[in-house]
C-alpha atoms as a PDB file:
ATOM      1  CA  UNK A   1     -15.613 -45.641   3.499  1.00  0.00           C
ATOM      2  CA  UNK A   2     -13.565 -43.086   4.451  1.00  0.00           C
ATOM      3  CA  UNK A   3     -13.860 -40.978   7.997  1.00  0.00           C
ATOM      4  CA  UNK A   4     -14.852 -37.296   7.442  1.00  0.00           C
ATOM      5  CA  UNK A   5     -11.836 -35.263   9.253  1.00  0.00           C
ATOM      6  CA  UNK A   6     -12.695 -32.486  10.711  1.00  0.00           C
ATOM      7  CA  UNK A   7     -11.207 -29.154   8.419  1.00  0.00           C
ATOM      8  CA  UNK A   8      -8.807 -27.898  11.712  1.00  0.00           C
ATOM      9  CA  UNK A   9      -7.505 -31.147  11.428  1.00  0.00           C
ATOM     10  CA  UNK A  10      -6.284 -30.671   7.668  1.00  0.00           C
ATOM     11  CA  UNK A  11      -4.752 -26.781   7.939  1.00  0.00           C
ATOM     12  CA  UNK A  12      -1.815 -26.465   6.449  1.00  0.00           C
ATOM     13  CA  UNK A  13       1.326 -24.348   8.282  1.00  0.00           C
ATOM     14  CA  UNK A  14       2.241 -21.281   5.653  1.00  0.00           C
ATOM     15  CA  UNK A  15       5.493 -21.349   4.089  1.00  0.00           C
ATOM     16  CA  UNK A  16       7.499 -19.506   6.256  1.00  0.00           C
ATOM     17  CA  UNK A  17       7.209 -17.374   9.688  1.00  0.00           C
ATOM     18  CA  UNK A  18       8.058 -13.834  10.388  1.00  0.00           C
ATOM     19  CA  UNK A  19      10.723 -13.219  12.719  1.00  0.00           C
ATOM     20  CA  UNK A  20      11.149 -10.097  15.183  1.00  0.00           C
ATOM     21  CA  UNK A  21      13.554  -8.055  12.775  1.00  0.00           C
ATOM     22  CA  UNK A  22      10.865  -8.493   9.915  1.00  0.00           C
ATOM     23  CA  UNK A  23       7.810  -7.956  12.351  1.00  0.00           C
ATOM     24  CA  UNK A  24       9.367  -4.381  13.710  1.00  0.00           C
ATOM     25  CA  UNK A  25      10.384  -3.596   9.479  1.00  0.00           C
ATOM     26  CA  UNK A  26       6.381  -3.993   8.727  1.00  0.00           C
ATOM     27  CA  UNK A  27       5.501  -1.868  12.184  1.00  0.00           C
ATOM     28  CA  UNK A  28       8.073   1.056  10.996  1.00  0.00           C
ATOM     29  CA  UNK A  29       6.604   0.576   7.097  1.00  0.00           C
ATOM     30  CA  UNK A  30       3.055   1.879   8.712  1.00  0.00           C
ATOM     31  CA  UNK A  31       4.771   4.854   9.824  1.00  0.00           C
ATOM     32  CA  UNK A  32       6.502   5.246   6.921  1.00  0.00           C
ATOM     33  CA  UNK A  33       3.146   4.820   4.515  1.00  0.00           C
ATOM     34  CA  UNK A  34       1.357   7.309   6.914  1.00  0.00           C
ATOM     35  CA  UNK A  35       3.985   9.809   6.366  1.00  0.00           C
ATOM     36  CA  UNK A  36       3.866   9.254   2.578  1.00  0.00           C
ATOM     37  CA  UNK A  37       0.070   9.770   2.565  1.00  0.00           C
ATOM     38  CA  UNK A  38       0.510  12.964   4.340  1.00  0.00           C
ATOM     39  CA  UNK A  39       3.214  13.743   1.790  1.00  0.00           C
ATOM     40  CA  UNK A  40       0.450  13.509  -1.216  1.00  0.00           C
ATOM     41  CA  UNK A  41      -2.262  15.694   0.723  1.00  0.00           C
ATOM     42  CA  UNK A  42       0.499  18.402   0.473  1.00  0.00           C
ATOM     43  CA  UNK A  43       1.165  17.533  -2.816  1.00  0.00           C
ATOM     44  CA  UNK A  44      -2.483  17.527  -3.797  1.00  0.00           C
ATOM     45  CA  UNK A  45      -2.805  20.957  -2.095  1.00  0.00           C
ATOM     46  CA  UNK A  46      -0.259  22.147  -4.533  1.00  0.00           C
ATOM     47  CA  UNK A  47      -2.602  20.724  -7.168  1.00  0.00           C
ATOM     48  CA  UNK A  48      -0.015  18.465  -8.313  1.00  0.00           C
ATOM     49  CA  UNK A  49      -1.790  15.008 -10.052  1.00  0.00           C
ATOM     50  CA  UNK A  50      -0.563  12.190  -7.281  1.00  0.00           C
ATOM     51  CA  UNK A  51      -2.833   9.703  -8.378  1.00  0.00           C
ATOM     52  CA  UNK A  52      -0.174   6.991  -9.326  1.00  0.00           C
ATOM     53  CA  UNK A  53       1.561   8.069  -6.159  1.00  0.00           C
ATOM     54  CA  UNK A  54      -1.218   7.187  -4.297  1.00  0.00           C
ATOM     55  CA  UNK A  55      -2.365   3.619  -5.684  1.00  0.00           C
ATOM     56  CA  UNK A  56       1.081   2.506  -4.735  1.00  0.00           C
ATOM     57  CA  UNK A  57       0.782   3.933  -1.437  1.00  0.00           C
ATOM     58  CA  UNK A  58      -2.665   2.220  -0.890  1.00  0.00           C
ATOM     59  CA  UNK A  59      -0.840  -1.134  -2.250  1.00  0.00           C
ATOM     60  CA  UNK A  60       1.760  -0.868   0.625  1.00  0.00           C
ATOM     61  CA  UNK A  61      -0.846  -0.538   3.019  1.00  0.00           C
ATOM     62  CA  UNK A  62      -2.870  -4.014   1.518  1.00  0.00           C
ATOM     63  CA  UNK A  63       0.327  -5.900   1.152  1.00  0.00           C
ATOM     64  CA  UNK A  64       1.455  -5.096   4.643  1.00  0.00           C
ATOM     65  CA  UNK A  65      -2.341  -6.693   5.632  1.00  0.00           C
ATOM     66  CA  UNK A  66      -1.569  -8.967   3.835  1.00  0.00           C
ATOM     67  CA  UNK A  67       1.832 -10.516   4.856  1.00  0.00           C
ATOM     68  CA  UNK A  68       1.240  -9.870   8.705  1.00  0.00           C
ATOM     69  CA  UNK A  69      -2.385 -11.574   8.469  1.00  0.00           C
ATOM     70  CA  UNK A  70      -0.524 -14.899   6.820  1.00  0.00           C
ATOM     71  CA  UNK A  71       2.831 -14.638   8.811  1.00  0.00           C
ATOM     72  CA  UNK A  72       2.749 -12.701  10.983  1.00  0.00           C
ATOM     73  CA  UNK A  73       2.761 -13.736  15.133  1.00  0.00           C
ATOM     74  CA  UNK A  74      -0.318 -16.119  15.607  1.00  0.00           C
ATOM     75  CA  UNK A  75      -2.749 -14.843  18.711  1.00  0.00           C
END
């Protein structure tokens, strides 16, 4: 019979780490999306349609969640 392991035990390591020059990219992309959404609620103002605009903007936002929750510095 084989011994349960415990599910710590069996983590896997992601594929790759981020290193400082990639870490400070993703901290000056937040300013950068921030900016952009302030750009839109101008543009919006206007009554300009920035709806496309926008969902890419929100997907910058997720995928930066995204890559610094995987590989980004452990705590």
């Amino acid at each position: 019979m084989m011994a349960k392991l415990n599910p710590a035990d069996n983590r896997i390591p992601p594929l790759g780490e981020l290193n400082a020059e990639a870490l400070k990219h993703l901290d000056d992309m937040k300013g950068e999306l921030d900016e952009a959404m302030l750009d839109l609620d101008a543009l919006e103002r206007l009554g300009l349609d920035q709806s496309r605009l926008k969902e890419r903007i929100e997907w910058g936002f997720k995928a930066r969640e995204v890559i610094l929750k995987r590989f980004g510095e452990k705590k």
